[in-house]
PDB file of N, CA and C in Angstrom:
ATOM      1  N   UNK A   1     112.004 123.384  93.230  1.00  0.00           N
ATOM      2  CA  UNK A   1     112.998 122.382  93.648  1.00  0.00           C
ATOM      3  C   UNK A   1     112.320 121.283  94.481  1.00  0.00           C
ATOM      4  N   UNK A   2     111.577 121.293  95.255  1.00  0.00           N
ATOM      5  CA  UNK A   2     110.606 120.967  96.422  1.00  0.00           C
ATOM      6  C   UNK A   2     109.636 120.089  95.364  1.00  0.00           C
ATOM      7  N   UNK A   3     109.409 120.757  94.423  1.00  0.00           N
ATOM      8  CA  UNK A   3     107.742 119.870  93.261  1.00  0.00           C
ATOM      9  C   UNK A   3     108.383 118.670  92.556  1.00  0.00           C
ATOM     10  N   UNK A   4     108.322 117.192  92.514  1.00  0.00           N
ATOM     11  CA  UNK A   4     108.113 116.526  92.089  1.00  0.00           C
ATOM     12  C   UNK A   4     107.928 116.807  90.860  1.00  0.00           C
ATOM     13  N   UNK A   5     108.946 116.116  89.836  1.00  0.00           N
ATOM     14  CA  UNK A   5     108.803 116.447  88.154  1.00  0.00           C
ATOM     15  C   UNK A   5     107.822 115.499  87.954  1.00  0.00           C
ATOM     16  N   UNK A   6     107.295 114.599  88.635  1.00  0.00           N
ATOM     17  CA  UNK A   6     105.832 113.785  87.836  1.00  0.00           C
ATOM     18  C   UNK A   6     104.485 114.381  87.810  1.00  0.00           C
ATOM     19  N   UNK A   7     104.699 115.658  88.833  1.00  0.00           N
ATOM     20  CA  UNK A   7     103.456 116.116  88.381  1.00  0.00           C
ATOM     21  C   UNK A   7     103.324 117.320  87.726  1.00  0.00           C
ATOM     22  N   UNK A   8     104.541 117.825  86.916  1.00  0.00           N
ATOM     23  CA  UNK A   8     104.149 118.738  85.849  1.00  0.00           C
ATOM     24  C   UNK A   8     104.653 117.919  84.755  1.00  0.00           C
ATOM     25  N   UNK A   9     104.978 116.404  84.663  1.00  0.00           N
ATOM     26  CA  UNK A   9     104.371 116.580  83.675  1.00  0.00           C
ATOM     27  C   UNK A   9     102.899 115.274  83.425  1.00  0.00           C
ATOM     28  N   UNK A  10     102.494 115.210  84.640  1.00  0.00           N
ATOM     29  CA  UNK A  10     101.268 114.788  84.777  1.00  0.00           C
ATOM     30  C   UNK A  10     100.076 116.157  84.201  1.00  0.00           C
ATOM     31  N   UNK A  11     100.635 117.351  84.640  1.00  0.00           N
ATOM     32  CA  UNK A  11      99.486 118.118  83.937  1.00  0.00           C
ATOM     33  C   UNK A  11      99.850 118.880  82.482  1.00  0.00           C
ATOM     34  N   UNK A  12     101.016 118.443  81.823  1.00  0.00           N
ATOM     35  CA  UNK A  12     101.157 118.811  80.698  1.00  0.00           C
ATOM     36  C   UNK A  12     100.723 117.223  79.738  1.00  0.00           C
ATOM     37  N   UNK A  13     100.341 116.731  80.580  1.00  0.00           N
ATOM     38  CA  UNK A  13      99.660 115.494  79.586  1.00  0.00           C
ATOM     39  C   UNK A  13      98.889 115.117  80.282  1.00  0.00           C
ATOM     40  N   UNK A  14      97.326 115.545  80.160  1.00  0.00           N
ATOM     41  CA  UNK A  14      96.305 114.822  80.444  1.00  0.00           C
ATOM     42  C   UNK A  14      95.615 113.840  79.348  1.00  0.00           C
ATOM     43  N   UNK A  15      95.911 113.645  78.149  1.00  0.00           N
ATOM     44  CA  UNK A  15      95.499 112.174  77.457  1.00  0.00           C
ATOM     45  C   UNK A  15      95.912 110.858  77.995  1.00  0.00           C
ATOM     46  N   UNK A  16      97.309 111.594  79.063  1.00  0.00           N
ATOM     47  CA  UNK A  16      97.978 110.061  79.331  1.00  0.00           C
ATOM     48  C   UNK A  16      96.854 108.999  80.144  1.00  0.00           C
ATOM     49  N   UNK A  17      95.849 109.625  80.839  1.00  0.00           N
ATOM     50  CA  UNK A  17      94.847 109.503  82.023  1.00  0.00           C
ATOM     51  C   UNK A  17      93.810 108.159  81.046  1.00  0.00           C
ATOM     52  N   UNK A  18      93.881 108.294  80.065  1.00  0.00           N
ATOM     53  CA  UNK A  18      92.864 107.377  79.149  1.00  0.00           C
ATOM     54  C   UNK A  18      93.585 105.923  78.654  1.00  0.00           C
ATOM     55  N   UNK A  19      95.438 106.176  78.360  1.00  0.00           N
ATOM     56  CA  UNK A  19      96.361 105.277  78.213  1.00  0.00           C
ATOM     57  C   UNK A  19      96.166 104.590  79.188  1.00  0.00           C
ATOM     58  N   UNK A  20      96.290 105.381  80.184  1.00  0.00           N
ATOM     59  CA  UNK A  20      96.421 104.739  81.494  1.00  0.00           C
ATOM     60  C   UNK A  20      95.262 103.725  82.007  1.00  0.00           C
ATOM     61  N   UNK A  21      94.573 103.805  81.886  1.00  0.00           N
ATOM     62  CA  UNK A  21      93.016 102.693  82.237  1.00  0.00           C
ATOM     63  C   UNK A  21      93.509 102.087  81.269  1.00  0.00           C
ATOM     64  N   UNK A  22      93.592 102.614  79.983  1.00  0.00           N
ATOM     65  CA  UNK A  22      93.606 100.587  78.993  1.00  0.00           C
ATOM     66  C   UNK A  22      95.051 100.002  79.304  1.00  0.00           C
ATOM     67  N   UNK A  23      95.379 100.709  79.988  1.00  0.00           N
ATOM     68  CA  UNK A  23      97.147  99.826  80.383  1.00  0.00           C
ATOM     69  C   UNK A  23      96.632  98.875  81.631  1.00  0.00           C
ATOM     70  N   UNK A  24      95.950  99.629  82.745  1.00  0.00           N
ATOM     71  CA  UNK A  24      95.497  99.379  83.987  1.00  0.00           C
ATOM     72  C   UNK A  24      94.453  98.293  83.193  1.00  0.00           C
ATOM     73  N   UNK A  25      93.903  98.153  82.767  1.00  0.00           N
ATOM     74  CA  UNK A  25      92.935  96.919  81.946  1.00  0.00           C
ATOM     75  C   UNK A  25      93.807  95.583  81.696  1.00  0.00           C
ATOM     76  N   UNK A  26      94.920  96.478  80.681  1.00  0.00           N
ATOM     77  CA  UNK A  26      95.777  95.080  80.612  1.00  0.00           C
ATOM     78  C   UNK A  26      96.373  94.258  81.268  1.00  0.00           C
ATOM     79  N   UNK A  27      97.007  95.303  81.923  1.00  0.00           N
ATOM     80  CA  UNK A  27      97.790  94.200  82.414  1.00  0.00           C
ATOM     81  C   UNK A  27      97.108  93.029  84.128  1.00  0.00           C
ATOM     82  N   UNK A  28      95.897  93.893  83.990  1.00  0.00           N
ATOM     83  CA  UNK A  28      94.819  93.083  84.967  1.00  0.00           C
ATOM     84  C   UNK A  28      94.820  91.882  84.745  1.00  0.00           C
ATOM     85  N   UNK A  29      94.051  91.844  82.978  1.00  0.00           N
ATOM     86  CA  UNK A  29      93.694  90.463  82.116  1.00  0.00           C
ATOM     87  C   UNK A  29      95.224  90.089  82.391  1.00  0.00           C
ATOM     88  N   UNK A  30      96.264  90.571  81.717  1.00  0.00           N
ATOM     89  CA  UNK A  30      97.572  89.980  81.692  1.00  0.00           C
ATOM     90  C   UNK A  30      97.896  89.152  83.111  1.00  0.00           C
ATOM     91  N   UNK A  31      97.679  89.680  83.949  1.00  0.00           N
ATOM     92  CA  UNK A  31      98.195  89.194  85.151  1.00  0.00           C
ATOM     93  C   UNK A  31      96.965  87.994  85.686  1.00  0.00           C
ATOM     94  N   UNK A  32      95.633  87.713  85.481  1.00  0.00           N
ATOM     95  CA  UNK A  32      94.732  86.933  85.539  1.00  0.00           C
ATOM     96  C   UNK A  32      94.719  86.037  85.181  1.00  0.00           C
ATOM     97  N   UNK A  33      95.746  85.975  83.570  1.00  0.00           N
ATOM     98  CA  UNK A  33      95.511  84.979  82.505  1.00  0.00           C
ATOM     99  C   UNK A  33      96.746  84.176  83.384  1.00  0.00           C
ATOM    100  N   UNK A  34      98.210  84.584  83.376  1.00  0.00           N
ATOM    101  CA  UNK A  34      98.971  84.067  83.992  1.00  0.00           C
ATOM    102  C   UNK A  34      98.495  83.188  85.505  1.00  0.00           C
ATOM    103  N   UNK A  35      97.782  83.754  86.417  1.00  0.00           N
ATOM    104  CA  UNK A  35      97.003  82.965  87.536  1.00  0.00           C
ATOM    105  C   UNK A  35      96.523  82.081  87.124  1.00  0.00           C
ATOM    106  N   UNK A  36      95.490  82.139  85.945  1.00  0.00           N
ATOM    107  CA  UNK A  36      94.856  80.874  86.048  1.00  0.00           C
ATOM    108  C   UNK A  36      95.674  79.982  85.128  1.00  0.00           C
ATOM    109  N   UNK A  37      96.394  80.792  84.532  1.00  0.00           N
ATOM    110  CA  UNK A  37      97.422  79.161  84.041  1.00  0.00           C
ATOM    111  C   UNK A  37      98.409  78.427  84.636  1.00  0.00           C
ATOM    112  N   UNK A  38      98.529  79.361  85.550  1.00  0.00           N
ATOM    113  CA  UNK A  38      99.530  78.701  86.846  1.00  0.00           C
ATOM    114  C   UNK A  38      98.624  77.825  87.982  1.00  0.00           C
ATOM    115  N   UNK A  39      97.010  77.845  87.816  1.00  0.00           N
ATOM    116  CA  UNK A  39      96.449  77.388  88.740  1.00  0.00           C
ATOM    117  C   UNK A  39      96.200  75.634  87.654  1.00  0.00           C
ATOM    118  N   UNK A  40      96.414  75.904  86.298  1.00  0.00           N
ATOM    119  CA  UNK A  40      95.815  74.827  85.706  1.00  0.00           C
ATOM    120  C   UNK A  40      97.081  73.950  85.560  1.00  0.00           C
ATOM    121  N   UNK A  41      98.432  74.566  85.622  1.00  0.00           N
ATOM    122  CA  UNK A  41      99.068  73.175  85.601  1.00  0.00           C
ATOM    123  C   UNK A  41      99.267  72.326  86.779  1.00  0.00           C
ATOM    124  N   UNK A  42      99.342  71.287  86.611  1.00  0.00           N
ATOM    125  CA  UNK A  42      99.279  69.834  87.672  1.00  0.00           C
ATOM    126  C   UNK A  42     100.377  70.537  88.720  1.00  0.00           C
TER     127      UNK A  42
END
């Protein structure tokens, strides 16, 4: 009752751990690309 349901099923899915970096990748670039296009308009 006390355990947090994110971490069983954080350990009934450990592939998610690999999704997770190319998500954490994206939305880096995603969020970078938006900066510098917000830095390039006038």
């Amino acid at each position: 009752m006390t355990k947090p349901p994110r971490e069983t099923s954080a350990s009934t899915k450990p592939p998610l751990n690999g999704w997770l970096g190319i998500g954490i990748v994206l939305v880096t670039m995603t969020i970078s690309f938006f900066v510098a296009y917000a830095y390039l308009l006038p």
